[in-house]
Protein backbone atom coordinates (compact mmCIF):
# COMPACT_ATOMS: atom_id res chain seq x y z
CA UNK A 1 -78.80 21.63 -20.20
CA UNK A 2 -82.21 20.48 -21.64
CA UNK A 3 -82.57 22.97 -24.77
CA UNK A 4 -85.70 22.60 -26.79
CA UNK A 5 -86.24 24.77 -29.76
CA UNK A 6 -89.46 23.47 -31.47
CA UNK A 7 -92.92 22.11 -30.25
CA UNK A 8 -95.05 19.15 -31.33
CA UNK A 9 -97.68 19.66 -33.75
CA UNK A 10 -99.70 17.25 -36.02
CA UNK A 11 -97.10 14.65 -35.35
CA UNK A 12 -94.03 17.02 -36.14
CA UNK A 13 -90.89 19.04 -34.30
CA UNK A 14 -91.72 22.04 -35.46
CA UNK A 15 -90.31 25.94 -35.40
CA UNK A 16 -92.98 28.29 -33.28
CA UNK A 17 -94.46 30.69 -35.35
CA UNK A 18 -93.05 33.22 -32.66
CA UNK A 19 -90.82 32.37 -29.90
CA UNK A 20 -89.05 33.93 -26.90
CA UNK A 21 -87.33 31.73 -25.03
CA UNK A 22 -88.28 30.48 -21.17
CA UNK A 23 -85.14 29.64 -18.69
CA UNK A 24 -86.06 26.93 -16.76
CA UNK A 25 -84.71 27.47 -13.63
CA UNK A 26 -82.94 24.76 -10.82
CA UNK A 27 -84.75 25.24 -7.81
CA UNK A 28 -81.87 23.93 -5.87
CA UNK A 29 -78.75 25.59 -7.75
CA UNK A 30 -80.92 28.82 -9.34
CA UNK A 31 -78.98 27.94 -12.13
CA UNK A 32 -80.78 28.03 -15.76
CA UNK A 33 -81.51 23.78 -16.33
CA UNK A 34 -82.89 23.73 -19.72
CA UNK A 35 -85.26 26.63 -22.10
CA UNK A 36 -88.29 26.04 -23.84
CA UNK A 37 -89.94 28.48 -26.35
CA UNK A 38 -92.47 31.17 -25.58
CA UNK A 39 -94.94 30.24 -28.16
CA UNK A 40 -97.28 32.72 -29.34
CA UNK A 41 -101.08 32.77 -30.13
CA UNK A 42 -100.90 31.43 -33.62
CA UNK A 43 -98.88 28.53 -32.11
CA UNK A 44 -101.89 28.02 -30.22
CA UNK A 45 -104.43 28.19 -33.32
CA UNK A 46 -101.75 25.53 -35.26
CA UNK A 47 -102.08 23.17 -32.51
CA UNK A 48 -105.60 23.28 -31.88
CA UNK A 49 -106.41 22.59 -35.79
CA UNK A 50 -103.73 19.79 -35.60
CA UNK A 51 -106.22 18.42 -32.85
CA UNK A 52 -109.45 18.95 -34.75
CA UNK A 53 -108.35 17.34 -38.24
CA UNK A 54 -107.10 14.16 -36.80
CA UNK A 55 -109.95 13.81 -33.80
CA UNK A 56 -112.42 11.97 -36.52
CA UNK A 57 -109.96 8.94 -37.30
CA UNK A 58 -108.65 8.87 -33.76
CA UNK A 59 -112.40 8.97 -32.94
CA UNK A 60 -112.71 6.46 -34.99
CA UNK A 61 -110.79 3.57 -33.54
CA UNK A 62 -111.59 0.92 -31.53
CA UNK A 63 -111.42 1.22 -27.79
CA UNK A 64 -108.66 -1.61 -27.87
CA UNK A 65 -106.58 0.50 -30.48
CA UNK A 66 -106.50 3.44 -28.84
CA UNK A 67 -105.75 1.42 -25.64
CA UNK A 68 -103.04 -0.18 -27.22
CA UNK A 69 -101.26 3.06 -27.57
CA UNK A 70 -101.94 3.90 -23.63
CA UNK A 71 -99.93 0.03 -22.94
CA UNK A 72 -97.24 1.17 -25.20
CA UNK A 73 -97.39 4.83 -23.80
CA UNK A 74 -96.44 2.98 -20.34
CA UNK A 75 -93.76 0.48 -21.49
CA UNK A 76 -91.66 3.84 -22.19
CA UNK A 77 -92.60 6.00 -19.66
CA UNK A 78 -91.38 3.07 -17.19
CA UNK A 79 -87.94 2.88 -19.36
CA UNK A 80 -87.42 6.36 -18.57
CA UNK A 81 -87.99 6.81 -14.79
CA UNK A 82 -84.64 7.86 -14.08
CA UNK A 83 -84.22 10.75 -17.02
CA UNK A 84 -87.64 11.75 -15.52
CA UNK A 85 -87.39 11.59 -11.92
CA UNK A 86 -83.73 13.55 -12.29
CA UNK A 87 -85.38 16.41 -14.23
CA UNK A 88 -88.77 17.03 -12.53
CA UNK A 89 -86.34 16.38 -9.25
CA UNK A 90 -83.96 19.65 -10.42
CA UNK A 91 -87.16 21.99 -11.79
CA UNK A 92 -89.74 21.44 -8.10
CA UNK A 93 -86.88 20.18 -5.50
CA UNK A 94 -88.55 17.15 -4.75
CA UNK A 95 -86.03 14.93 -3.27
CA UNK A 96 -84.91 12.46 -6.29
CA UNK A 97 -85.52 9.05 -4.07
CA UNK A 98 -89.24 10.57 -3.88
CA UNK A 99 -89.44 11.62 -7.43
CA UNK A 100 -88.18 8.74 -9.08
CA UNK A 101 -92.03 6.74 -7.67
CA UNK A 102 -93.87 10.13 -7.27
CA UNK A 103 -92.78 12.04 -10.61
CA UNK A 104 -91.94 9.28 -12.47
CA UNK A 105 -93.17 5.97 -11.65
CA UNK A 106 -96.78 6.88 -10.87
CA UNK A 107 -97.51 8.61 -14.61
CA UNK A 108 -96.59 5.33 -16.13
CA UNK A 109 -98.83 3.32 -13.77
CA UNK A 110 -101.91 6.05 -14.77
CA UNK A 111 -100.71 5.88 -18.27
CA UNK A 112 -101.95 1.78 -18.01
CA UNK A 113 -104.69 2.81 -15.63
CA UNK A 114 -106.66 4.64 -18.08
CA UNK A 115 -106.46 1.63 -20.81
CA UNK A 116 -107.60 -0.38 -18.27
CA UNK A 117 -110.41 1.59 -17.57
CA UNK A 118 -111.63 2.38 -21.19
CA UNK A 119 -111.39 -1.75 -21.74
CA UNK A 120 -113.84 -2.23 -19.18
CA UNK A 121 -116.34 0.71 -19.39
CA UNK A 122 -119.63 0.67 -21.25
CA UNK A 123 -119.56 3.62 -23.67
CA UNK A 124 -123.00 1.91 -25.17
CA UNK A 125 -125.91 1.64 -22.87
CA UNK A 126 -129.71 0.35 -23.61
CA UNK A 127 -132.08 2.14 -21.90
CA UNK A 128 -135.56 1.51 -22.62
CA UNK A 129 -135.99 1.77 -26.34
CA UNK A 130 -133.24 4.08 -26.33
CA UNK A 131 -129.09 3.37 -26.89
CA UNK A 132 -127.31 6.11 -24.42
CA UNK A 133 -124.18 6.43 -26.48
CA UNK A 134 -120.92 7.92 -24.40
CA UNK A 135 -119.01 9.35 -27.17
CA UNK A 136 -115.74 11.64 -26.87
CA UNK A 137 -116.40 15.13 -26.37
CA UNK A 138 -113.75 16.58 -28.82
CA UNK A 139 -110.20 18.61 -28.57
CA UNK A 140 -109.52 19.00 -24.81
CA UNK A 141 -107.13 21.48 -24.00
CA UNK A 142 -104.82 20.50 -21.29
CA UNK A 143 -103.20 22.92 -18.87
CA UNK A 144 -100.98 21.67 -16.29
CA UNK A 145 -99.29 22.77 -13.35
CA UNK A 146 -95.11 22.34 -11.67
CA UNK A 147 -96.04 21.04 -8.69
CA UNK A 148 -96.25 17.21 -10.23
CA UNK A 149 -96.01 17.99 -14.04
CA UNK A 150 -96.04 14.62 -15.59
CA UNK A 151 -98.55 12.65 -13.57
CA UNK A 152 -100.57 16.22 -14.00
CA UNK A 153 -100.39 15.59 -17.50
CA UNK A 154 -101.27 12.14 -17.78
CA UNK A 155 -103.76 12.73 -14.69
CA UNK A 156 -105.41 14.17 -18.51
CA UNK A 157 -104.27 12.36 -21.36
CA UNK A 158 -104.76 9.17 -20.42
CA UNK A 159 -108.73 9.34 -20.38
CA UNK A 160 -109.08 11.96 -22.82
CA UNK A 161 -107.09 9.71 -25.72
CA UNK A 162 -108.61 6.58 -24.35
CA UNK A 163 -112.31 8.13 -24.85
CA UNK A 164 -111.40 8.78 -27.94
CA UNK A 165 -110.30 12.92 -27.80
CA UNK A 166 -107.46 14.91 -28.95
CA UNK A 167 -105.70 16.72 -27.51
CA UNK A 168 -103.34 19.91 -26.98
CA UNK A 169 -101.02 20.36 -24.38
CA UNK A 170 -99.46 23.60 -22.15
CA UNK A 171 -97.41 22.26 -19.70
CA UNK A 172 -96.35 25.27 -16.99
CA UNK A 173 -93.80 27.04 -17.75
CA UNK A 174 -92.12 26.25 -14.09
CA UNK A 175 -91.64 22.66 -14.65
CA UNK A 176 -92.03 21.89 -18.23
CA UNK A 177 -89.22 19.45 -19.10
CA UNK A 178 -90.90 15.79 -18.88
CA UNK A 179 -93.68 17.33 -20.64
CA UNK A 180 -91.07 17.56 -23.92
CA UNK A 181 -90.07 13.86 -22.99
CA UNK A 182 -93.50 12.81 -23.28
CA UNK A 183 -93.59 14.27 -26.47
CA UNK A 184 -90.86 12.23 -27.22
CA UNK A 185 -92.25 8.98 -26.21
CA UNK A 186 -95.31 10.11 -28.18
CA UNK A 187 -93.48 10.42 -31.41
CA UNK A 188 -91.77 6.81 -30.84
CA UNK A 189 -94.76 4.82 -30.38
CA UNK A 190 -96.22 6.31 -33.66
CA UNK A 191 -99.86 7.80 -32.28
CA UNK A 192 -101.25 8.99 -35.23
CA UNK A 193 -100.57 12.60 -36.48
CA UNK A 194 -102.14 15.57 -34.58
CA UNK A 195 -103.89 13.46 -31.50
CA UNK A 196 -100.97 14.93 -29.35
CA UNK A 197 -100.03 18.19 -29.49
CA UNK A 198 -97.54 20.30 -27.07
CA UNK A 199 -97.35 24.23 -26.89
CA UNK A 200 -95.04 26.02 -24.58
CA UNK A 201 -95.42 29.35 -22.82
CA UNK A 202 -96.71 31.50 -20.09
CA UNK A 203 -100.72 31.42 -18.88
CA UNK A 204 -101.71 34.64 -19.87
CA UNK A 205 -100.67 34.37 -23.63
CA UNK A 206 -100.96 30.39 -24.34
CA UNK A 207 -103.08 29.01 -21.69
CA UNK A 208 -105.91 31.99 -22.35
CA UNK A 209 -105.83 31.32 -25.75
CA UNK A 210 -106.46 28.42 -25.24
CA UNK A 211 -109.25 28.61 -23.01
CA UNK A 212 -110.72 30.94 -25.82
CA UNK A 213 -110.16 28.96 -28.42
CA UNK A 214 -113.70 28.29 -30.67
CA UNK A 215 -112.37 24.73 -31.56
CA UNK A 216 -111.68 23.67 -28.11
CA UNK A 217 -114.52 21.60 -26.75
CA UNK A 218 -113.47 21.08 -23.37
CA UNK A 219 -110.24 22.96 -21.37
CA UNK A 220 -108.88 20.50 -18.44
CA UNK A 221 -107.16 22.66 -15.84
CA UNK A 222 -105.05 22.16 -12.84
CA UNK A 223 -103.64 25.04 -10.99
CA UNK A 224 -104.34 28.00 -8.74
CA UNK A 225 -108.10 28.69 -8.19
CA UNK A 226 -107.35 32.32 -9.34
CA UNK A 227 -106.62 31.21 -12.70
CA UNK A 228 -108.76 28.34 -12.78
CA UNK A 229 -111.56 31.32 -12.52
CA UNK A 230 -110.24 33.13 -15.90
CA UNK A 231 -109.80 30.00 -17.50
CA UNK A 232 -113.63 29.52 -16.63
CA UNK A 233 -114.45 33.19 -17.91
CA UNK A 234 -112.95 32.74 -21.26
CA UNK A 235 -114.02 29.07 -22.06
CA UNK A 236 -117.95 30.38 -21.09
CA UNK A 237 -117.59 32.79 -24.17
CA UNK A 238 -117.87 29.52 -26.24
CA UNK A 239 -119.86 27.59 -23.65
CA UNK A 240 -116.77 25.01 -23.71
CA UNK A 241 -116.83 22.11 -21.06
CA UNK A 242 -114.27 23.06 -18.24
CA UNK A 243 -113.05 20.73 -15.36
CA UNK A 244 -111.04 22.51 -12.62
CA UNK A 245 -108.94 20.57 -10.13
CA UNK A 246 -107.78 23.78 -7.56
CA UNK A 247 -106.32 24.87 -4.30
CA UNK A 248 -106.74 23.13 -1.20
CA UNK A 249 -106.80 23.74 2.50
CA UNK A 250 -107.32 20.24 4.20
CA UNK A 251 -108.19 19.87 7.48
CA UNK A 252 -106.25 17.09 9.67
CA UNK A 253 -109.43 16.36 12.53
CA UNK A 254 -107.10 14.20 15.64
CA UNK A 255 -110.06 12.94 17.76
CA UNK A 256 -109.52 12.22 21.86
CA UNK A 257 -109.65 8.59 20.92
CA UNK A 258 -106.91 8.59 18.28
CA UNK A 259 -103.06 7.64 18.78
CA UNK A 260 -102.06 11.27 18.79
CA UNK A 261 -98.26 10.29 18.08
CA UNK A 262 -99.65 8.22 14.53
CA UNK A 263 -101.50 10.30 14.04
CA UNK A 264 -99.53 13.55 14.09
CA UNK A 265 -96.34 12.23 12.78
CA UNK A 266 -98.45 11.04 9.62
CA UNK A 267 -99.68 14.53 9.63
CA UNK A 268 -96.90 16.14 9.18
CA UNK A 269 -95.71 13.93 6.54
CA UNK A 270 -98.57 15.24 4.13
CA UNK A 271 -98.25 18.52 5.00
CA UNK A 272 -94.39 18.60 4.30
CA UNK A 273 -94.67 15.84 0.86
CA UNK A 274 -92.78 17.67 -2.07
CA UNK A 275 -91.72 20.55 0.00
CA UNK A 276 -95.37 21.18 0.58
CA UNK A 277 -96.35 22.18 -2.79
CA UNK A 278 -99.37 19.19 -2.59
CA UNK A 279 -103.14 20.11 -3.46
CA UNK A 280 -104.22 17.89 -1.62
CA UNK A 281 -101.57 18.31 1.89
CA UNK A 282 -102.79 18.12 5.50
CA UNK A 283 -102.06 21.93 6.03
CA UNK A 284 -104.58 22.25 9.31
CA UNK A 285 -103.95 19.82 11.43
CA UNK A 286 -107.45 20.02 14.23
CA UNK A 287 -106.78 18.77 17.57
CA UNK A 288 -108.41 18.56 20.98
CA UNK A 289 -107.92 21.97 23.04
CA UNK A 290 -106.25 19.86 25.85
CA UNK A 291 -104.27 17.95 23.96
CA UNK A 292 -102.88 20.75 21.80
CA UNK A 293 -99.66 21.04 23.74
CA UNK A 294 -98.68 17.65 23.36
CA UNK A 295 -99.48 17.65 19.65
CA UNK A 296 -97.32 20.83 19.37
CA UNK A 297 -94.40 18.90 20.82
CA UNK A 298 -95.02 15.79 18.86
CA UNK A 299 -95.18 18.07 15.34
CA UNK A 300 -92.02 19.61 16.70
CA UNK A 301 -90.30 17.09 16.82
CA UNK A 302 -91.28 15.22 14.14
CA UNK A 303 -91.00 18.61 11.52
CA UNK A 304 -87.62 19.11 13.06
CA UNK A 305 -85.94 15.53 11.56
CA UNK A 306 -87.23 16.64 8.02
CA UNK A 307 -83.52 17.07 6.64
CA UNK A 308 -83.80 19.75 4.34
CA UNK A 309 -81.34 20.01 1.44
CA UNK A 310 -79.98 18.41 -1.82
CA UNK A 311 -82.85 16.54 -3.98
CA UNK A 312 -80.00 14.01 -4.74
CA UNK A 313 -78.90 13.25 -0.97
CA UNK A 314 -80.19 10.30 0.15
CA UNK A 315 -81.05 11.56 3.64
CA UNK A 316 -83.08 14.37 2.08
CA UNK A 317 -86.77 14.58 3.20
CA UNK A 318 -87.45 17.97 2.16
CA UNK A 319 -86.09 19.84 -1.13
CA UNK A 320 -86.27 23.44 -2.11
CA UNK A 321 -89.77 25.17 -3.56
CA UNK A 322 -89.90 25.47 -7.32
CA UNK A 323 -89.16 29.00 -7.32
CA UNK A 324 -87.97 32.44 -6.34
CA UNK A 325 -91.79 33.53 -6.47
CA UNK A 326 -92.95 30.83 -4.60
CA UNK A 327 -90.46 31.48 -2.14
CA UNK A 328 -91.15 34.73 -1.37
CA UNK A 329 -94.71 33.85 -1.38
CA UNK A 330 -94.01 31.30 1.49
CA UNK A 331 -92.38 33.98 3.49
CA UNK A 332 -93.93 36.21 3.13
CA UNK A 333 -97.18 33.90 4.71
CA UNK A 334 -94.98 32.92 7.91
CA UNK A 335 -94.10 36.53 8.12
CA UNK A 336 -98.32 36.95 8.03
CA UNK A 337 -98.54 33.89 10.45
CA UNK A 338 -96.44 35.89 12.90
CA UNK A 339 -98.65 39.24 12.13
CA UNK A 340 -101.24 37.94 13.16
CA UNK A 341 -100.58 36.61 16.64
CA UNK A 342 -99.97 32.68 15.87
CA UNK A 343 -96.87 31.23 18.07
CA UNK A 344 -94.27 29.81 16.28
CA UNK A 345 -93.30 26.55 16.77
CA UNK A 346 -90.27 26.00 14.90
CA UNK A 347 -89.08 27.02 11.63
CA UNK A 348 -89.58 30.47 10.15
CA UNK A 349 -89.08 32.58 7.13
CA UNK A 350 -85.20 32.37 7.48
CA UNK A 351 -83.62 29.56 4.92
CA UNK A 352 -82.24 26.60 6.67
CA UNK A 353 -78.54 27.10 8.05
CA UNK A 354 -76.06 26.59 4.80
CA UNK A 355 -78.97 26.65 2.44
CA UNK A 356 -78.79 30.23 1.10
CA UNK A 357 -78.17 29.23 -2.19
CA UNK A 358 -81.86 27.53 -3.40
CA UNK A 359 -85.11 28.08 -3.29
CA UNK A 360 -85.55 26.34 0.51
CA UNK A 361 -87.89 27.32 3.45
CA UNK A 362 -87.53 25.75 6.63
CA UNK A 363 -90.37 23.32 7.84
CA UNK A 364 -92.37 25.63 9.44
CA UNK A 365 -95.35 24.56 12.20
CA UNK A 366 -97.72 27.47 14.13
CA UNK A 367 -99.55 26.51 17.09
CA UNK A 368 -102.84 28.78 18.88
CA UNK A 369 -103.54 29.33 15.48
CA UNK A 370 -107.23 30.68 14.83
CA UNK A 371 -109.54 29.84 11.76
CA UNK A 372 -109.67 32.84 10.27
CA UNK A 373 -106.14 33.72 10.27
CA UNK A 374 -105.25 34.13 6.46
CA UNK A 375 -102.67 31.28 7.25
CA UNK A 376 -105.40 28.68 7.97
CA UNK A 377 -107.35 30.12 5.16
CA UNK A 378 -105.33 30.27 2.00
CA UNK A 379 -103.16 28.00 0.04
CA UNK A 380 -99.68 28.15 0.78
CA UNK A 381 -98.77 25.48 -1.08
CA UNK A 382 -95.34 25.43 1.08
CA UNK A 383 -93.92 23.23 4.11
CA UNK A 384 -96.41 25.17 6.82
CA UNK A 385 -98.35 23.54 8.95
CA UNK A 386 -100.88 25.54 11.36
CA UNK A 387 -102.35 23.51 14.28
CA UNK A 388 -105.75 24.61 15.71
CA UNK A 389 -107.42 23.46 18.62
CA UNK A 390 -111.25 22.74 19.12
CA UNK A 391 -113.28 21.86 21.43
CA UNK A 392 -115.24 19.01 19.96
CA UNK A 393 -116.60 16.77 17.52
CA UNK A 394 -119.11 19.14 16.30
CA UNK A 395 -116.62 22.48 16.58
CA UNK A 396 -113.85 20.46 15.14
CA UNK A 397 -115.98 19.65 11.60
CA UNK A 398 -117.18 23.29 11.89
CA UNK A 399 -113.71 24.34 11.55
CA UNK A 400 -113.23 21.57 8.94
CA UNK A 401 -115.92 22.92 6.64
CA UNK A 402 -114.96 27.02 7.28
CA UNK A 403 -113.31 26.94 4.17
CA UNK A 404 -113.49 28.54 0.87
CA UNK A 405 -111.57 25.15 0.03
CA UNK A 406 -113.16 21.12 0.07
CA UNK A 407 -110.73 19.09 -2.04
CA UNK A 408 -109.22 16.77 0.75
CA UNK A 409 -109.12 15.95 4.57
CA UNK A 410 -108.69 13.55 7.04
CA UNK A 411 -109.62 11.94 10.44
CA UNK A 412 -107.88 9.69 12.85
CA UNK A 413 -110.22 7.95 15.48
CA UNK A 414 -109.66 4.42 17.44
CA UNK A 415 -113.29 4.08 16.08
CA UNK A 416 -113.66 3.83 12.44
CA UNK A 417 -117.06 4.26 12.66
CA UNK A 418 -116.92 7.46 15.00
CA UNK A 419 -114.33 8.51 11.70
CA UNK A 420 -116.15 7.59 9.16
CA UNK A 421 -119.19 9.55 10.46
CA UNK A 422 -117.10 12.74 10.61
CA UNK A 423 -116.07 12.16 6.92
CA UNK A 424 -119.36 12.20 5.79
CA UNK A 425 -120.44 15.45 7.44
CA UNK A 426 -117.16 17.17 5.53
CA UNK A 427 -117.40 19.25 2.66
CA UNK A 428 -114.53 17.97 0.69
CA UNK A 429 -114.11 15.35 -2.46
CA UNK A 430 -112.04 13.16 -0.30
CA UNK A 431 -110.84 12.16 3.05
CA UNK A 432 -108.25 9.74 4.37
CA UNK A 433 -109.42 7.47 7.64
CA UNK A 434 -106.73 6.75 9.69
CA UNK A 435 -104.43 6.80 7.68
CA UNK A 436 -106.01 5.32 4.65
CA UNK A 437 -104.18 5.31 1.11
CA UNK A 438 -106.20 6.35 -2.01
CA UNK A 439 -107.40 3.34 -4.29
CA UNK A 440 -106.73 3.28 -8.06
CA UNK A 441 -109.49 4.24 -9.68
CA UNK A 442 -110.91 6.29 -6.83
CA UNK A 443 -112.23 9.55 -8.16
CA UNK A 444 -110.65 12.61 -7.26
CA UNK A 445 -111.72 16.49 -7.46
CA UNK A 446 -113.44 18.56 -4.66
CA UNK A 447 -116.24 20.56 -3.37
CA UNK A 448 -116.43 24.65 -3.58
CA UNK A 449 -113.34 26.74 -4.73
CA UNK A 450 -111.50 23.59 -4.83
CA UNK A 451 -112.82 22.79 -8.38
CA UNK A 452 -115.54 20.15 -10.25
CA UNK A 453 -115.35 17.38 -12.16
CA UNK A 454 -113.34 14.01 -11.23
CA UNK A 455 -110.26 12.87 -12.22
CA UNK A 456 -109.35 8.82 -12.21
CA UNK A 457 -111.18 5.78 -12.66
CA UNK A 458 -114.48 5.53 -14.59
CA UNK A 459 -115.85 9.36 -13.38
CA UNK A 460 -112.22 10.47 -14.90
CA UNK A 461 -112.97 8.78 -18.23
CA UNK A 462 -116.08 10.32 -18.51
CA UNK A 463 -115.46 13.81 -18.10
CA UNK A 464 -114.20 13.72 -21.56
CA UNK A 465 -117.02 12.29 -23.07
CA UNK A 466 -120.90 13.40 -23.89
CA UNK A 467 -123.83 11.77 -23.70
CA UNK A 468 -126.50 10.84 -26.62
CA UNK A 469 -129.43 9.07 -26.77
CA UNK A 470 -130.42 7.34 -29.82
CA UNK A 471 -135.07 6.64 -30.18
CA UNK A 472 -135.80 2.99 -31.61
């Protein structure tokens, strides 16, 4: 059991002001894990004036000193895979041989990424008789989701504190264990008193605060696009910077050229990653009309050797959702899938055979599926993959862009050109050619509902700083 009693503020374990305690809750035993307090408002207003009195000095430093906390911030993060990957493994059910790179490894590597960065940028700039000075834009309010909650976290941190920001910290409530051994780390590599802050709780009563808060210059958020729009409603009261990364609905376009068995067995891969609960998955896969029913049998097969069951076993490829709600949310979409005249493929709203017990859904694929079905339109954010057939080129990016979504995407084409052409014409912050991984220091973020601002690399850094010109 990971019991945690106290937050971190100004550089201290200390007692919320008000507290009721949050089970944390093993997606694959339902069995309570660990409990973190409930903080309450004036928690908030503690943490956030932690953040302001010590963002001068921090500020302050050089761009080497704060980026030789970042370095140090790595070292331990990397000493502590295991403990990490085991616990974010246990609160989301991603399958611990995944988690211990995905949930573990890769916030270490971004930890060192963003030090990297802020070494290298130019935060002065002659222009002119002008010097454009890019100087940190303040407290930053971090709110984080469960479906990756340390690299979410980091995803934030690391450019914030290397531009110079402090910050305060709501991990969700879901998944908020690694965010406590962060804290941890914090504490042991001595960053100076009130630059990191952590408050614990539920959205409504922490994160809005938050959001709210007068002395919060800038709120970073990462979640549901319904809640990404009230975080944007209460930060406009105080005209407060706000950088949403949201929901996602990528499109998968297969042209006639591609390899259709690559191509769909990488597919389904992204679509099914952490149980499905990705931003950023391959939920609609597009392919030719006359092609469909061999895709259908390909994605059949392919969803049908994802062994589903223990995070620990090695032969795992597919854990449990993070929760009961998210369960029934997931069902209660294939049941809509169904509804609404798409054929099932395989899979279905039944748990797997001997999984009862656990928060698991069945990889589920639906083929003839139309556009506008609410299934090919809304996040699921669970192991569901819809297949829709087009007609061509032009139809299939039509379908690609009718979306209230534009955060990722990809296309598969013998022609890299012919792909690469179809990638420009889609509305979406990034897409993945043949194949293609993402590079380090790529930006990331998307068009419409799917949120603004970047995240990575230079654009990441400076979200979190503002601009001023000084006359000669």
């Amino acid at each position: 059991m990971h019991i945690h009693e106290k937050i971190y503020i100004d550089g201290h374990w200390v007692e919320p002001a008000e507290s009721t305690p949050i089970d944390v809750i093993n997606a694959s035993t339902e069995h309570v894990m660990g409990r973190i307090p409930g903080c309450s408002v004036r928690d908030v207003g503690r943490a956030v004036d932690a953040a302001r009195k010590a963002f001068p000095a921090w500020a302050a430093l050089t761009v080497e000193e704060r980026a030789g906390y970042l370095d140090r911030m790595q070292a331990a993060l990397a000493d502590k895979v295991e403990e990490i990957a085991t616990v974010v493994s246990g609160e989301v059910g991603m399958p611990l041989k995944q988690a211990r790179s995905i949930q573990a490894g890769y916030p270490a590597m971004l930890a060192g990424g963003a030090a990297k960065v802020a070494r290298k940028y130019e935060f002065e700039q002659p222009i002119g008789n002008s010097l454009v000075l890019r100087e940190p834009i303040g407290v930053v309010a971090c709110i984080t989701p469960w479906n990756y909650p340390l690299l979410q976290i980091i995803q934030k941190i690391g450019p914030a504190l290397a531009g110079g920001c402090t910050v305060v910290v709501k991990p969700t409530e879901v998944a908020p264990l690694s965010a406590f051994i962060l804290a941890e780390i914090i504490d042991q590599i001595g960053l100076p008193a009130g630059v990191f802050n952590l408050v614990t709780g539920d959205g409504p009563t922490v994160g809005e605060a938050l959001a709210a808060h007068p002395d919060v210059d800038m709120v970073s958020f990462t979640g549901s696009t319904r809640a990404g729009k009230r975080v944007t409603e209460l930060a406009a009261k105080t005209v407060k910077r706000v950088a949403l990364e949201l929901g996602g609905k990528s499109a998968n376009i297969i042209l006639d050229e591609a390899s259709l068995e690559q191509a769909v067995g990488n597919g389904v891969k992204s679509c099914f990653l952490n149980s499905g609960q990705t931003c950023i998955a391959q939920t609609r896969m597009l392919v030719p009309k006359d092609l469909q029913d061999k895709a259908v049998a390909l994605a059949k097969a392919a969803a049908d050797k994802m062994t589903v069951g223990d995070p620990n076993a090695e032969s795992t490829r597919v854990g449990p959702v993070a929760s009961a709600t998210q369960q029934a949310r997931v069902r209660d979409y294939i049941r809509q899938g169904l509804a609404s005249g798409a054929t099932l493929v395989t899979g279905g709203e039944q748990p797997p055979q001997g999984l009862e017990t656990g928060f698991f859904i069945t990889p589920t694929v639906f083929a003839d599926v139309k556009n506008k079905m609410s299934i090919a339109q809304e996040e699921i954010f669970g192991p569901v993959l819809c297949i829709i057939p087009f007609e061509d080129e032009d139809d299939a990016i039509a379908i690609a862009n009718d979306s209230p979504y534009g955060l990722s995407g990809a296309v598969w084409s013998e022609s890299v050109e012919q792909a690469t052409a179809v990638a420009r014409r889609l509305r979406t912050g990034q897409v993945y050619v043949n194949g293609g991984r993402g590079a380090a220091g790529a930006p990331f973020g998307g068009y419409k509902q799917s949120g603004n601002g970047r995240e990575s690399g230079r654009h990441g850094l400076e979200e979190f700083l503002e601009v001023k010109s000084v006359m000669m």
